[in-house]
PDB file of N, CA and C in Angstrom:
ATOM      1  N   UNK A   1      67.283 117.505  81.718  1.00  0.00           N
ATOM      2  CA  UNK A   1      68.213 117.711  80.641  1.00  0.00           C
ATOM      3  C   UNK A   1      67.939 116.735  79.502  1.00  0.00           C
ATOM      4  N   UNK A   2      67.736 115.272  79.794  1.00  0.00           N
ATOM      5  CA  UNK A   2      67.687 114.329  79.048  1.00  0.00           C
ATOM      6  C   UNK A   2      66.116 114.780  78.103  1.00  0.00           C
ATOM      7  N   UNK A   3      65.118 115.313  78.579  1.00  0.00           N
ATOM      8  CA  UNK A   3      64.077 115.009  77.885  1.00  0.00           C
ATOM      9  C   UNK A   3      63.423 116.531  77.104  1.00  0.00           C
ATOM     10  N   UNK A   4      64.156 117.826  78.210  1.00  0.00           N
ATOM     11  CA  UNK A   4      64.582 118.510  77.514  1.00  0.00           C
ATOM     12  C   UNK A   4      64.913 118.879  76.052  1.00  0.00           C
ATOM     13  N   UNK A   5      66.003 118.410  76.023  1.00  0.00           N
ATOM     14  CA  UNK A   5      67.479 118.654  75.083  1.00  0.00           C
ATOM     15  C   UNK A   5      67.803 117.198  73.817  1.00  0.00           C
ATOM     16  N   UNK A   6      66.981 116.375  74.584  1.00  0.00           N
ATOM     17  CA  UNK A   6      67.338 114.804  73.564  1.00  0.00           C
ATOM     18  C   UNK A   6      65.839 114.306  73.427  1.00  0.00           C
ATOM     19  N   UNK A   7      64.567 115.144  73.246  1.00  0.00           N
ATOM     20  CA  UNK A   7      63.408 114.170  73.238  1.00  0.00           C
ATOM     21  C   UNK A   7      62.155 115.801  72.952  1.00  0.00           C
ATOM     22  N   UNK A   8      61.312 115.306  72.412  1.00  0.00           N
ATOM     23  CA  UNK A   8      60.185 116.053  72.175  1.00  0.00           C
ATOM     24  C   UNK A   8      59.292 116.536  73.217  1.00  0.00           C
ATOM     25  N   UNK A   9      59.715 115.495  74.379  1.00  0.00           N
ATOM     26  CA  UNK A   9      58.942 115.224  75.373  1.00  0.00           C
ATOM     27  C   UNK A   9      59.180 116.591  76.714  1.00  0.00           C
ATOM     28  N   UNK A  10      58.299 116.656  77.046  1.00  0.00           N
ATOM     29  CA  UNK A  10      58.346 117.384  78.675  1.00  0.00           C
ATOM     30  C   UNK A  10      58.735 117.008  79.653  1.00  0.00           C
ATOM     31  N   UNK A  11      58.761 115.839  80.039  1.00  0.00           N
ATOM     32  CA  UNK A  11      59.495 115.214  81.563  1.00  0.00           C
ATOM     33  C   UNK A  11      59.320 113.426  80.877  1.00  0.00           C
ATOM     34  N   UNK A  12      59.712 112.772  82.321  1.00  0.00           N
ATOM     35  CA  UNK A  12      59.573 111.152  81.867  1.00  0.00           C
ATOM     36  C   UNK A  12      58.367 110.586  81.698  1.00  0.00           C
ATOM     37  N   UNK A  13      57.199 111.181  81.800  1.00  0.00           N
ATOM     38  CA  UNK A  13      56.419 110.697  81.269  1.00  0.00           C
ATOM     39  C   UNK A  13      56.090 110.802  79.397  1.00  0.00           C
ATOM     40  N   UNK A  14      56.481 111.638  78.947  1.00  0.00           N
ATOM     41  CA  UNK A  14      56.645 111.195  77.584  1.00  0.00           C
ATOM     42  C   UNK A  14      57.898 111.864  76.411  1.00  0.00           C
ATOM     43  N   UNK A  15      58.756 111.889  77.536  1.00  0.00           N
ATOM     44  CA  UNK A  15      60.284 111.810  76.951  1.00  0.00           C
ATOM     45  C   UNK A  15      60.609 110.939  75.807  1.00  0.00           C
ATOM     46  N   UNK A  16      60.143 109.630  75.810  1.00  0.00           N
ATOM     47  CA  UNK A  16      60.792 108.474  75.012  1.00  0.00           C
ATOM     48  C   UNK A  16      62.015 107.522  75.838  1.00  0.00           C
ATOM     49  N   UNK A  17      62.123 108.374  76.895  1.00  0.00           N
ATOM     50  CA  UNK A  17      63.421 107.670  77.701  1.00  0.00           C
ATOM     51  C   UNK A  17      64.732 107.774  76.744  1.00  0.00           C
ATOM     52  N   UNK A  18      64.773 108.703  76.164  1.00  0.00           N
ATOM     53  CA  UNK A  18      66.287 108.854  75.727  1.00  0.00           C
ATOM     54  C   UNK A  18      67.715 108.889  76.890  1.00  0.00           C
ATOM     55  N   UNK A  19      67.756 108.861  77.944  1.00  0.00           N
ATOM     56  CA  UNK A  19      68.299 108.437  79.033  1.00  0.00           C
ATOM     57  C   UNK A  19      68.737 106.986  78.682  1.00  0.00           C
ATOM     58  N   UNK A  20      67.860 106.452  78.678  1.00  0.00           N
ATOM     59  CA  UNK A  20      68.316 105.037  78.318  1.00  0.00           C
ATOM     60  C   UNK A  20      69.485 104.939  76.644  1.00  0.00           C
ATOM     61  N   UNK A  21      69.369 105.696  75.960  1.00  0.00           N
ATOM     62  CA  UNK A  21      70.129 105.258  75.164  1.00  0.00           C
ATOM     63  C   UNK A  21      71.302 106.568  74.447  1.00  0.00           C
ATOM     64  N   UNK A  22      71.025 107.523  75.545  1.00  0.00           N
ATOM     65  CA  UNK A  22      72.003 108.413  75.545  1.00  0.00           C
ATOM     66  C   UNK A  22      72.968 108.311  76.722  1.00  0.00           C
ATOM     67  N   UNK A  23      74.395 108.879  76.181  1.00  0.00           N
ATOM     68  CA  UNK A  23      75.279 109.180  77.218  1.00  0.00           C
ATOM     69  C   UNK A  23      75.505 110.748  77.451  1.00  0.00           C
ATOM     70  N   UNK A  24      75.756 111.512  78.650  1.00  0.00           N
ATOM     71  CA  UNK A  24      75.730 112.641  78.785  1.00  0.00           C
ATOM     72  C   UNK A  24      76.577 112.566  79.654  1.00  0.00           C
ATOM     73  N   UNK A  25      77.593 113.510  79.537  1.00  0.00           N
ATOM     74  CA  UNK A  25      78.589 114.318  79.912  1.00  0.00           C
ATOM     75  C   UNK A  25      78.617 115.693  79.837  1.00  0.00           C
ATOM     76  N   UNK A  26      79.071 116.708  80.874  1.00  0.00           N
ATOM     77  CA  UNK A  26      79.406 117.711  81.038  1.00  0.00           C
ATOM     78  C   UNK A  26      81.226 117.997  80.696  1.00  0.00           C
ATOM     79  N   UNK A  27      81.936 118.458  80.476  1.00  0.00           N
ATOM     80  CA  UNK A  27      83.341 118.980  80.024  1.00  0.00           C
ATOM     81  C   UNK A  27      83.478 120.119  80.772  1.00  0.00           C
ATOM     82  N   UNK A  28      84.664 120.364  81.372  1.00  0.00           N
ATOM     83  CA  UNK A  28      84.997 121.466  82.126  1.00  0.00           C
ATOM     84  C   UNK A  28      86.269 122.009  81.352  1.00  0.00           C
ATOM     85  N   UNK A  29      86.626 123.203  81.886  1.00  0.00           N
ATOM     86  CA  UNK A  29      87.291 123.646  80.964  1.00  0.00           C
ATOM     87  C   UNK A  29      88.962 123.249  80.566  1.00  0.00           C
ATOM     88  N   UNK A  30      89.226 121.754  81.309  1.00  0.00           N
ATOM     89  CA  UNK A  30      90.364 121.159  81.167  1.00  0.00           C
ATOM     90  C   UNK A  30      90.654 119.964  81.151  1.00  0.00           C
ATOM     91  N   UNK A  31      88.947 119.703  80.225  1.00  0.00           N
ATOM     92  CA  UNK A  31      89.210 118.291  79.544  1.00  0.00           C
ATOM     93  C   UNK A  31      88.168 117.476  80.435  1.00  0.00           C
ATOM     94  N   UNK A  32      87.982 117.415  81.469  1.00  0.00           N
ATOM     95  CA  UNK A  32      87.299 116.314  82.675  1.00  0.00           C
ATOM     96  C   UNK A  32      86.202 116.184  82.279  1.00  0.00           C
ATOM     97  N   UNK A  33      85.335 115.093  82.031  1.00  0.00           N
ATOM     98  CA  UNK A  33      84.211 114.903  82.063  1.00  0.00           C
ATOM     99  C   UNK A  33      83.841 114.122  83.228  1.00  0.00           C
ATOM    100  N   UNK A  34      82.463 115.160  83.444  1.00  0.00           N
ATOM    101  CA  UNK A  34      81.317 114.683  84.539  1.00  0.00           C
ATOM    102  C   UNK A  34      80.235 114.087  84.198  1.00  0.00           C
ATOM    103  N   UNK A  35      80.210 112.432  84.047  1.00  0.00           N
ATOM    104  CA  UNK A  35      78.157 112.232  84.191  1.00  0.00           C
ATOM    105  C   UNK A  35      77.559 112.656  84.772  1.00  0.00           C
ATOM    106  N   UNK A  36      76.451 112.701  83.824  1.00  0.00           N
ATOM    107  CA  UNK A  36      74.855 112.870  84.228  1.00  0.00           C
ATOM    108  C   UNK A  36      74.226 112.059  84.409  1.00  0.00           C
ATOM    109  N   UNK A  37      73.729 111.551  84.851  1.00  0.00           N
ATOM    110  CA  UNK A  37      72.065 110.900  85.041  1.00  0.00           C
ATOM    111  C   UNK A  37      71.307 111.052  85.657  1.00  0.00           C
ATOM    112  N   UNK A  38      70.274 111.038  85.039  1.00  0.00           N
ATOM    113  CA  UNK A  38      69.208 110.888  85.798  1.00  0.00           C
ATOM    114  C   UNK A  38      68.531 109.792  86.761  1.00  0.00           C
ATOM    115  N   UNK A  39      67.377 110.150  87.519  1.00  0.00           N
ATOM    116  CA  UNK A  39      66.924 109.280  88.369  1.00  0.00           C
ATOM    117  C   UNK A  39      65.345 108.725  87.953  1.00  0.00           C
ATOM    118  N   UNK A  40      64.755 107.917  88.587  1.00  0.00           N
ATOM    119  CA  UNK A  40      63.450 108.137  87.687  1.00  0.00           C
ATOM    120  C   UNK A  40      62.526 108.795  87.458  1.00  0.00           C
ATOM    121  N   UNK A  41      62.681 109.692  88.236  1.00  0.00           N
ATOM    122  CA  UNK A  41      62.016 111.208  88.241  1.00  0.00           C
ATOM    123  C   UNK A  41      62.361 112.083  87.354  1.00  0.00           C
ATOM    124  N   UNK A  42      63.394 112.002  86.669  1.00  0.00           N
ATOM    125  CA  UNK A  42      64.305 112.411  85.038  1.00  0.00           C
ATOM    126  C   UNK A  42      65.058 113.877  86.199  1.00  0.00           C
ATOM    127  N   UNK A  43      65.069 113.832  87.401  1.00  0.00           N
ATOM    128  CA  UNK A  43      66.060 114.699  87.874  1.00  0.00           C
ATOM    129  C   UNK A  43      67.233 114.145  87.356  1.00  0.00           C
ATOM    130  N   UNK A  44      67.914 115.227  87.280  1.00  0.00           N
ATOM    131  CA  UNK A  44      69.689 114.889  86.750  1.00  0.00           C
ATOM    132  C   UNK A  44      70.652 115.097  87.680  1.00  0.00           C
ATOM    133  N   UNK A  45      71.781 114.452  88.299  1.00  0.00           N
ATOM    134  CA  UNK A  45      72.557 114.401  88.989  1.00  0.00           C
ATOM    135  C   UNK A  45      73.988 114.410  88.353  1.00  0.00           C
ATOM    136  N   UNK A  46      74.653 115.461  88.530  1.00  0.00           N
ATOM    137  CA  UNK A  46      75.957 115.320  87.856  1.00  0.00           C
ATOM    138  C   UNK A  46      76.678 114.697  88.847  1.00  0.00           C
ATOM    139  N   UNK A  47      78.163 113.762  88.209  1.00  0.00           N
ATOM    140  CA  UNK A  47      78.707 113.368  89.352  1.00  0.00           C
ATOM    141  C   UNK A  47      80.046 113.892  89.017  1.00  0.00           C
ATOM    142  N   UNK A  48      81.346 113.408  89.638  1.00  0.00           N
ATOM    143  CA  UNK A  48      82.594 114.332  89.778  1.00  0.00           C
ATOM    144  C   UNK A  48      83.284 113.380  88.534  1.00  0.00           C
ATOM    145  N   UNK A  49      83.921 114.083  88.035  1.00  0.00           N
ATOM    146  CA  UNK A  49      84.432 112.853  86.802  1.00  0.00           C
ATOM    147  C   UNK A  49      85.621 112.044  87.218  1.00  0.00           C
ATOM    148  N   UNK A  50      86.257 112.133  88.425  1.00  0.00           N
ATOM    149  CA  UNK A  50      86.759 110.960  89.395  1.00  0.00           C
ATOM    150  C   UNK A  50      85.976 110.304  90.210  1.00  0.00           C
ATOM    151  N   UNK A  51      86.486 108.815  90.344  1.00  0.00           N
ATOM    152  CA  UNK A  51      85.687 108.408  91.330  1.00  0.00           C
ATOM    153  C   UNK A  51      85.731 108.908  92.790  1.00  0.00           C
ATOM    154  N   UNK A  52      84.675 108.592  93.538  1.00  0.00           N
ATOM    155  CA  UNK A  52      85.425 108.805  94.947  1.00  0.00           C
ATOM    156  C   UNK A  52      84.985 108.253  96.274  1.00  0.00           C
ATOM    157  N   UNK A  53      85.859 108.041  97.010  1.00  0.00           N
ATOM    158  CA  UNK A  53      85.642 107.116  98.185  1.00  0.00           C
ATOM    159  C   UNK A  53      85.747 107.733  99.488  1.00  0.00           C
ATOM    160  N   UNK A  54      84.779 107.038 100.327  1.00  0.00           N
ATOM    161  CA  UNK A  54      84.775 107.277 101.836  1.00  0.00           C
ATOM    162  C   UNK A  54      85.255 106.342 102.811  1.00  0.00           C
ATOM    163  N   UNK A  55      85.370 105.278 101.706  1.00  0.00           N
ATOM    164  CA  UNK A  55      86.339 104.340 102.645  1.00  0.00           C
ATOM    165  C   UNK A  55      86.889 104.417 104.333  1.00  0.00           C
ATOM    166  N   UNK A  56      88.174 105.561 104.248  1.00  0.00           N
ATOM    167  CA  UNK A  56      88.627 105.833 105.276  1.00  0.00           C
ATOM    168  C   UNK A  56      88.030 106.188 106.450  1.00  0.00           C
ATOM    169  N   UNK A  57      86.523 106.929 106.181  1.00  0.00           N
ATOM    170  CA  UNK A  57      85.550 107.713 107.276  1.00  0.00           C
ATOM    171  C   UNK A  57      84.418 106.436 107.710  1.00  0.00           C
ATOM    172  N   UNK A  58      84.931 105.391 107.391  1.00  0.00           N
ATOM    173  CA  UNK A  58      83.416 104.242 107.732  1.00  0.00           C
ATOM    174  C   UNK A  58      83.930 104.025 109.289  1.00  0.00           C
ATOM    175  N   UNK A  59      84.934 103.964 109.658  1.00  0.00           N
ATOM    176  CA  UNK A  59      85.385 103.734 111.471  1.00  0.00           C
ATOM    177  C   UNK A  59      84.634 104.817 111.939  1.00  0.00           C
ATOM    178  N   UNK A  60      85.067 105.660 111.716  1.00  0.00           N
ATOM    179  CA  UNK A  60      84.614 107.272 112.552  1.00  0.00           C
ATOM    180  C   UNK A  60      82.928 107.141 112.096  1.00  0.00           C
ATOM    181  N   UNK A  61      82.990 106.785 111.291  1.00  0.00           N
ATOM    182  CA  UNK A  61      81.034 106.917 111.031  1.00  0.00           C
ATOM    183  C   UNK A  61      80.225 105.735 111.868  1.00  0.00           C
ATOM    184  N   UNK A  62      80.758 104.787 112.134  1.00  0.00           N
ATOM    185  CA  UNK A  62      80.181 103.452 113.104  1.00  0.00           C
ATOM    186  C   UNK A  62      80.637 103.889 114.611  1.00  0.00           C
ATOM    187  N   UNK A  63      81.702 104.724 114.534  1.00  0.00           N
ATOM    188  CA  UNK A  63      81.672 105.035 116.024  1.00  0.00           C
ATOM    189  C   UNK A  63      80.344 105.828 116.292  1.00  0.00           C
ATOM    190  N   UNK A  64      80.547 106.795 115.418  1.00  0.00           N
ATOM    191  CA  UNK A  64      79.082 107.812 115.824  1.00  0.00           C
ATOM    192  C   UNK A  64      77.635 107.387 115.585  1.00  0.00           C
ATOM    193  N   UNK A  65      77.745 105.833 115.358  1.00  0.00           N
ATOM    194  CA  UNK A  65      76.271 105.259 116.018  1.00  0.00           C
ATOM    195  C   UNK A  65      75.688 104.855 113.766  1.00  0.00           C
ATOM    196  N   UNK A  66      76.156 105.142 113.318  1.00  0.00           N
ATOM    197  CA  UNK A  66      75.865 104.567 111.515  1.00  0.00           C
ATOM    198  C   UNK A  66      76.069 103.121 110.944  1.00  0.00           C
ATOM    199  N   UNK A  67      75.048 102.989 110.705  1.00  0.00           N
ATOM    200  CA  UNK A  67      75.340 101.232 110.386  1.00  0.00           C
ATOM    201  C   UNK A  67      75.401 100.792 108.954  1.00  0.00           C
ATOM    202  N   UNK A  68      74.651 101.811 108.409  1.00  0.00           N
ATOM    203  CA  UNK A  68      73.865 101.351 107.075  1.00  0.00           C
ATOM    204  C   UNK A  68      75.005 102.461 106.160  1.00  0.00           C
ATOM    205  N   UNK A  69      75.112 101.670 105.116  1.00  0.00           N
ATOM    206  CA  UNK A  69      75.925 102.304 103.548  1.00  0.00           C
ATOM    207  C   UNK A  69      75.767 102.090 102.184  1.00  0.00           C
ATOM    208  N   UNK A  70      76.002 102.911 101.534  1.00  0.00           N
ATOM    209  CA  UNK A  70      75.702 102.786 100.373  1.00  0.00           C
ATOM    210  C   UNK A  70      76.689 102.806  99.012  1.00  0.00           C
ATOM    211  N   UNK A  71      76.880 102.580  98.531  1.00  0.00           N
ATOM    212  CA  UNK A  71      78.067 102.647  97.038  1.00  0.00           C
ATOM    213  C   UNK A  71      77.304 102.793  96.057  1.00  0.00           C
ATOM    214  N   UNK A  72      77.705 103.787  95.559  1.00  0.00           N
ATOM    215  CA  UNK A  72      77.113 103.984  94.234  1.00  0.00           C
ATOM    216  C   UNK A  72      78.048 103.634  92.958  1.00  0.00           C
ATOM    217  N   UNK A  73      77.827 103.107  92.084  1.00  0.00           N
ATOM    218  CA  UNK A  73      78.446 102.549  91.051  1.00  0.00           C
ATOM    219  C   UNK A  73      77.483 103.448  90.064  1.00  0.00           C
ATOM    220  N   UNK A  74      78.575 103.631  88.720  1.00  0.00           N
ATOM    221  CA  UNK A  74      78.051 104.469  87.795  1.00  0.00           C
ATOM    222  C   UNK A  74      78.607 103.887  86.698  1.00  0.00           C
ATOM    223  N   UNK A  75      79.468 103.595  86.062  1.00  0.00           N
ATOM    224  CA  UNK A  75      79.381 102.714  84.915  1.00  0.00           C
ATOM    225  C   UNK A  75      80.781 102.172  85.090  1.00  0.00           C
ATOM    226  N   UNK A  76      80.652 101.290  86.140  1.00  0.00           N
ATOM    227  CA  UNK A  76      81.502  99.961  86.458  1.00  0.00           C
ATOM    228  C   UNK A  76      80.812  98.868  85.253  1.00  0.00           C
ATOM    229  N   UNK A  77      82.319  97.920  85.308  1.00  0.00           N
ATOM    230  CA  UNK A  77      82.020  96.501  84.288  1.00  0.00           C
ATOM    231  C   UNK A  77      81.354  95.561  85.375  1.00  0.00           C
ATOM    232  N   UNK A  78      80.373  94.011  85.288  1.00  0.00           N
ATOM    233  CA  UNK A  78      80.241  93.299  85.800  1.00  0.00           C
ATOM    234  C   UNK A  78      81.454  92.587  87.238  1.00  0.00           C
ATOM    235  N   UNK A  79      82.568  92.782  85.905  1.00  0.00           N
ATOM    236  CA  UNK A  79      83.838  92.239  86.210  1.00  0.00           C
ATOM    237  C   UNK A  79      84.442  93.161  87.401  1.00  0.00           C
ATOM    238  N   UNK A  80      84.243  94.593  87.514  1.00  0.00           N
ATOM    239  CA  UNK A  80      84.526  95.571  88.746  1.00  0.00           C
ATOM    240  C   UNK A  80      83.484  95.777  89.581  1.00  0.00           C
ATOM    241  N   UNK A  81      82.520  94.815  89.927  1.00  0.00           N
ATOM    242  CA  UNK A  81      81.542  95.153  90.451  1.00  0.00           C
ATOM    243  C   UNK A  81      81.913  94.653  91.907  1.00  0.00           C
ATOM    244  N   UNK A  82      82.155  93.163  92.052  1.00  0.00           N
ATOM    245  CA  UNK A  82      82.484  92.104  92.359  1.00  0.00           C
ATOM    246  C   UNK A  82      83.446  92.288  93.520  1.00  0.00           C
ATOM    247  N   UNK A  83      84.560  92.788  93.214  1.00  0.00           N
ATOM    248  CA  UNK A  83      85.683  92.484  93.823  1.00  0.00           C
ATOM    249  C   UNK A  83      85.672  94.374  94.833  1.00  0.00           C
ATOM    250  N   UNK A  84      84.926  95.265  94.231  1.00  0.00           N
ATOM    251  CA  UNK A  84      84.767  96.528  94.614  1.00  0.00           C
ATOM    252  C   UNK A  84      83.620  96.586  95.979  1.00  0.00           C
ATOM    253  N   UNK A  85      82.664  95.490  95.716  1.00  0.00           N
ATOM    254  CA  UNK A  85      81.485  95.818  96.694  1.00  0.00           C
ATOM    255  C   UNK A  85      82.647  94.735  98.059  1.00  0.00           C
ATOM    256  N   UNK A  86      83.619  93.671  97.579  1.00  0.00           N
ATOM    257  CA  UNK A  86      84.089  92.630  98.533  1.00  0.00           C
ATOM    258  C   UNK A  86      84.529  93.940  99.321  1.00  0.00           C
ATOM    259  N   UNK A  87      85.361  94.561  98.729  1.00  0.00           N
ATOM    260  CA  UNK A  87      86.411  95.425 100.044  1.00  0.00           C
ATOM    261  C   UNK A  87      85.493  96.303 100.540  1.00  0.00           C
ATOM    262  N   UNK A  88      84.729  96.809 100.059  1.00  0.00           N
ATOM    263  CA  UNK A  88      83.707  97.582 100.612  1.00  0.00           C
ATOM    264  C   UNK A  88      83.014  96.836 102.278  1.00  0.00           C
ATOM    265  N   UNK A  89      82.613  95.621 101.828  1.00  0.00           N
ATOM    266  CA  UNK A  89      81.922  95.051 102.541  1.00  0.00           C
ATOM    267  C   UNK A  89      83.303  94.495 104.173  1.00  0.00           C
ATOM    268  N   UNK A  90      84.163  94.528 103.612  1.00  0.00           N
ATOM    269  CA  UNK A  90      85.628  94.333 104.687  1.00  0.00           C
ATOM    270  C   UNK A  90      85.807  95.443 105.605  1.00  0.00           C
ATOM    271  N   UNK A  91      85.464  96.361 104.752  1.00  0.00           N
ATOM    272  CA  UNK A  91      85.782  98.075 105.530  1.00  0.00           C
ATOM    273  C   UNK A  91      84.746  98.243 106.524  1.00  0.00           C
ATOM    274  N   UNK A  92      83.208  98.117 106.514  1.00  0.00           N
ATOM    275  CA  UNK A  92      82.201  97.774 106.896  1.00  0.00           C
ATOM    276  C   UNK A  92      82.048  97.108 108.150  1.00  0.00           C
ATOM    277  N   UNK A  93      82.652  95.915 107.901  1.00  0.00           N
ATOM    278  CA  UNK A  93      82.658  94.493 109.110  1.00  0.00           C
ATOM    279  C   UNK A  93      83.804  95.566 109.707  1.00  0.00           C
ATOM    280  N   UNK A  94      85.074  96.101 109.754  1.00  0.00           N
ATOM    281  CA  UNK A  94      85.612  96.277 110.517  1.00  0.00           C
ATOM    282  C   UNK A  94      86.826  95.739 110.347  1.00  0.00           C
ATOM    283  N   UNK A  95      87.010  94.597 109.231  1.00  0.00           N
ATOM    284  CA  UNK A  95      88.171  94.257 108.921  1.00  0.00           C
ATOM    285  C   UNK A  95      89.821  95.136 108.360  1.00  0.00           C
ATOM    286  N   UNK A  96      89.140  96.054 107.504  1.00  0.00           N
ATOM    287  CA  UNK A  96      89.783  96.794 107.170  1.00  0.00           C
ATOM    288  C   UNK A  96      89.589  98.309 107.477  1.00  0.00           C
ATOM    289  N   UNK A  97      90.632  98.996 107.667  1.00  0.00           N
ATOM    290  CA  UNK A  97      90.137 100.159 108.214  1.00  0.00           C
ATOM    291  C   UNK A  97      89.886 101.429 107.425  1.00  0.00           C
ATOM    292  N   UNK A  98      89.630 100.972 105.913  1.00  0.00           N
ATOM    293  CA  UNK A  98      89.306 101.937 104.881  1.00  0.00           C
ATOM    294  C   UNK A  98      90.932 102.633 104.179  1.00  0.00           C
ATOM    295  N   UNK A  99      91.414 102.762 104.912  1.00  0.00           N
ATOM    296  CA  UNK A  99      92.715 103.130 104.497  1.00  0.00           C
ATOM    297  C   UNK A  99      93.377 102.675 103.380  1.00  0.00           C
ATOM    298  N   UNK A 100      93.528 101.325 103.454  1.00  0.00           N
ATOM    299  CA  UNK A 100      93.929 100.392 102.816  1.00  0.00           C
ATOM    300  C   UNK A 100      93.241 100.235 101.581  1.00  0.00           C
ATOM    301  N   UNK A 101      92.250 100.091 101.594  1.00  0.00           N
ATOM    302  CA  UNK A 101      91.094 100.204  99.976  1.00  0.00           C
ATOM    303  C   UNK A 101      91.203 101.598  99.382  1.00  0.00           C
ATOM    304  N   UNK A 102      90.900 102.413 100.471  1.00  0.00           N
ATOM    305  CA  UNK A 102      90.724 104.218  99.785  1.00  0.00           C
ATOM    306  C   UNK A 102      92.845 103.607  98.626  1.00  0.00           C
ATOM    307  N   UNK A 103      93.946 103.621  99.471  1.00  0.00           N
ATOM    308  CA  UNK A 103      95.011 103.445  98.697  1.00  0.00           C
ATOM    309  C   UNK A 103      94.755 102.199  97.826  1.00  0.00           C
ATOM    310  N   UNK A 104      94.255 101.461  97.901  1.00  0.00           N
ATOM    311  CA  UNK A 104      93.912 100.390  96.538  1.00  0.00           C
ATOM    312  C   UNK A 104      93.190 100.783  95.504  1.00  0.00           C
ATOM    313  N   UNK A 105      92.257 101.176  95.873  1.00  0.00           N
ATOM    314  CA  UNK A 105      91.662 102.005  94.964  1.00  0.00           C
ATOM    315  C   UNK A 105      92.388 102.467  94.018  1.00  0.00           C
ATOM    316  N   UNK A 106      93.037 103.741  94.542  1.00  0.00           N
ATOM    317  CA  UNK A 106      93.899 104.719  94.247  1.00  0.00           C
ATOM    318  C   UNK A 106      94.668 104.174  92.929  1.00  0.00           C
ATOM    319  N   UNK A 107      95.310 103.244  93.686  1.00  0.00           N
ATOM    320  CA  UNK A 107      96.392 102.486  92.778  1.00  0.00           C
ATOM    321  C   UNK A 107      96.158 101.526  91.434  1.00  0.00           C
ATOM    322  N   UNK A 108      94.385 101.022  91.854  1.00  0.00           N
ATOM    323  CA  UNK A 108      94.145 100.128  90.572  1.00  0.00           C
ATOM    324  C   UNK A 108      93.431 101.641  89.889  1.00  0.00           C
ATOM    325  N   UNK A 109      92.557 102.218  90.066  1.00  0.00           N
ATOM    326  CA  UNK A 109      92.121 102.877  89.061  1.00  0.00           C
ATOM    327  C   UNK A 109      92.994 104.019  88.152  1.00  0.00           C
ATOM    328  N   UNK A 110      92.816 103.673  87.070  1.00  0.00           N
ATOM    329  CA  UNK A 110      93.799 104.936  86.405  1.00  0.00           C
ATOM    330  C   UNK A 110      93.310 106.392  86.720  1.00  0.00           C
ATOM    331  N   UNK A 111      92.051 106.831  86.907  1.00  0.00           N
ATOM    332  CA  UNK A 111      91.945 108.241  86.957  1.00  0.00           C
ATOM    333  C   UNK A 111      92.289 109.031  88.192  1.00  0.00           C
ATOM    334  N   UNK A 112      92.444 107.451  89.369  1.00  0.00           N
ATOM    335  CA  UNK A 112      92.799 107.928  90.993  1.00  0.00           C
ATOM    336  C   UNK A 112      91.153 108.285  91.166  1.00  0.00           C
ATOM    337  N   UNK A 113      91.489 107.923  92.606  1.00  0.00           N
ATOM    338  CA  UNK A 113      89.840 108.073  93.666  1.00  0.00           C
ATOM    339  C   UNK A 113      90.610 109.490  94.473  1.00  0.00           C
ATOM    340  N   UNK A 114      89.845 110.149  94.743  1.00  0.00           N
ATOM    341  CA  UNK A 114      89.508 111.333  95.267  1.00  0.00           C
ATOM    342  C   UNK A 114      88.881 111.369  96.472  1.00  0.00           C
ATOM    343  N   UNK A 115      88.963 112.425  97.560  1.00  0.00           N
ATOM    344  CA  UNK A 115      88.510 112.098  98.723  1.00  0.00           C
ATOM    345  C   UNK A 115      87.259 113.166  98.667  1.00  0.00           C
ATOM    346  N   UNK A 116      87.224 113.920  97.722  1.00  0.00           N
ATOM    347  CA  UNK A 116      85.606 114.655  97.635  1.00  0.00           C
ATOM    348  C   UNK A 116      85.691 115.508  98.381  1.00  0.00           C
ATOM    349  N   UNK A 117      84.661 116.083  98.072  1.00  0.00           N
ATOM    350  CA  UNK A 117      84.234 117.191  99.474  1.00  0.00           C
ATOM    351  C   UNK A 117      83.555 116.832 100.751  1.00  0.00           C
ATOM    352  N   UNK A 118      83.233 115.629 100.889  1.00  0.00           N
ATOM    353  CA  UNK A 118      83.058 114.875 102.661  1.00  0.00           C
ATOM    354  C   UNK A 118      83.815 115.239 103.191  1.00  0.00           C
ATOM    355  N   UNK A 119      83.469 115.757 104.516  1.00  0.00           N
ATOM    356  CA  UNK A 119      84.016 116.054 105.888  1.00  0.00           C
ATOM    357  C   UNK A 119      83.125 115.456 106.648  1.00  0.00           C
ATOM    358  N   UNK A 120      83.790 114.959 107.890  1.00  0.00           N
ATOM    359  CA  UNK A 120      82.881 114.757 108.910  1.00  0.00           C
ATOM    360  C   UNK A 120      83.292 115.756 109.977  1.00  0.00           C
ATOM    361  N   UNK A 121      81.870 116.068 110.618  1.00  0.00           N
ATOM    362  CA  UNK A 121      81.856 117.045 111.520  1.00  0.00           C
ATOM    363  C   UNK A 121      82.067 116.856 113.295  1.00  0.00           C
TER     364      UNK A 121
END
């Protein structure tokens, strides 16, 4: 999309990297915007224009033998980086049982966290 639609170019090899200094959003038909970005492959990934957490499913996912996790941050401040990866990392160890963050979450962010389309099976 980015090299497409914002660049002369054919893919990331001679796009210009307008990615880097464009923002892209999708609009649905009731206002929500979804980012885009790309990866370095200039694939584009839309994401949900709420955030959203799995928090609650990290017990049930370490029972069934999962160790390893990931958070993706998309245009968090320095300042929300910090205190977002701490509870993350609480839920993880076992301290917290996700519950508690998925509703913190909830409560500090204005747009509300969302539980997505994850299911576990």
């Amino acid at each position: 999309m980015f090299a497409a639609f914002l660049s002369t170019g054919k893919d990331h090899r001679d796009c210009g990297r307008p990615c880097e200094r464009h923002k892209v959003e999708l609009r649905d038909r009731v206002g929500s915007n979804f980012p885009v970005l790309p990866d370095t492959g200039c694939r584009n990934t839309v994401f949900n224009s709420v955030p959203q957490s799995g928090a609650e499913y990290v017990g049930r996912m370490r029972e069934l033998g999962l160790s390893r996790f990931r958070v993706d941050l998309l245009r968090e401040t320095p300042d929300q980086v910090g205190p977002l990866l701490n509870r993350y990392a609480k839920v993880v160890a076992g301290v917290d049982d996700g519950r508690a963050t998925w509703r913190e979450l909830r409560a500090l962010n204005q747009l509300g966290v969302t539980r997505g389309t994850l299911q576990l099976v």
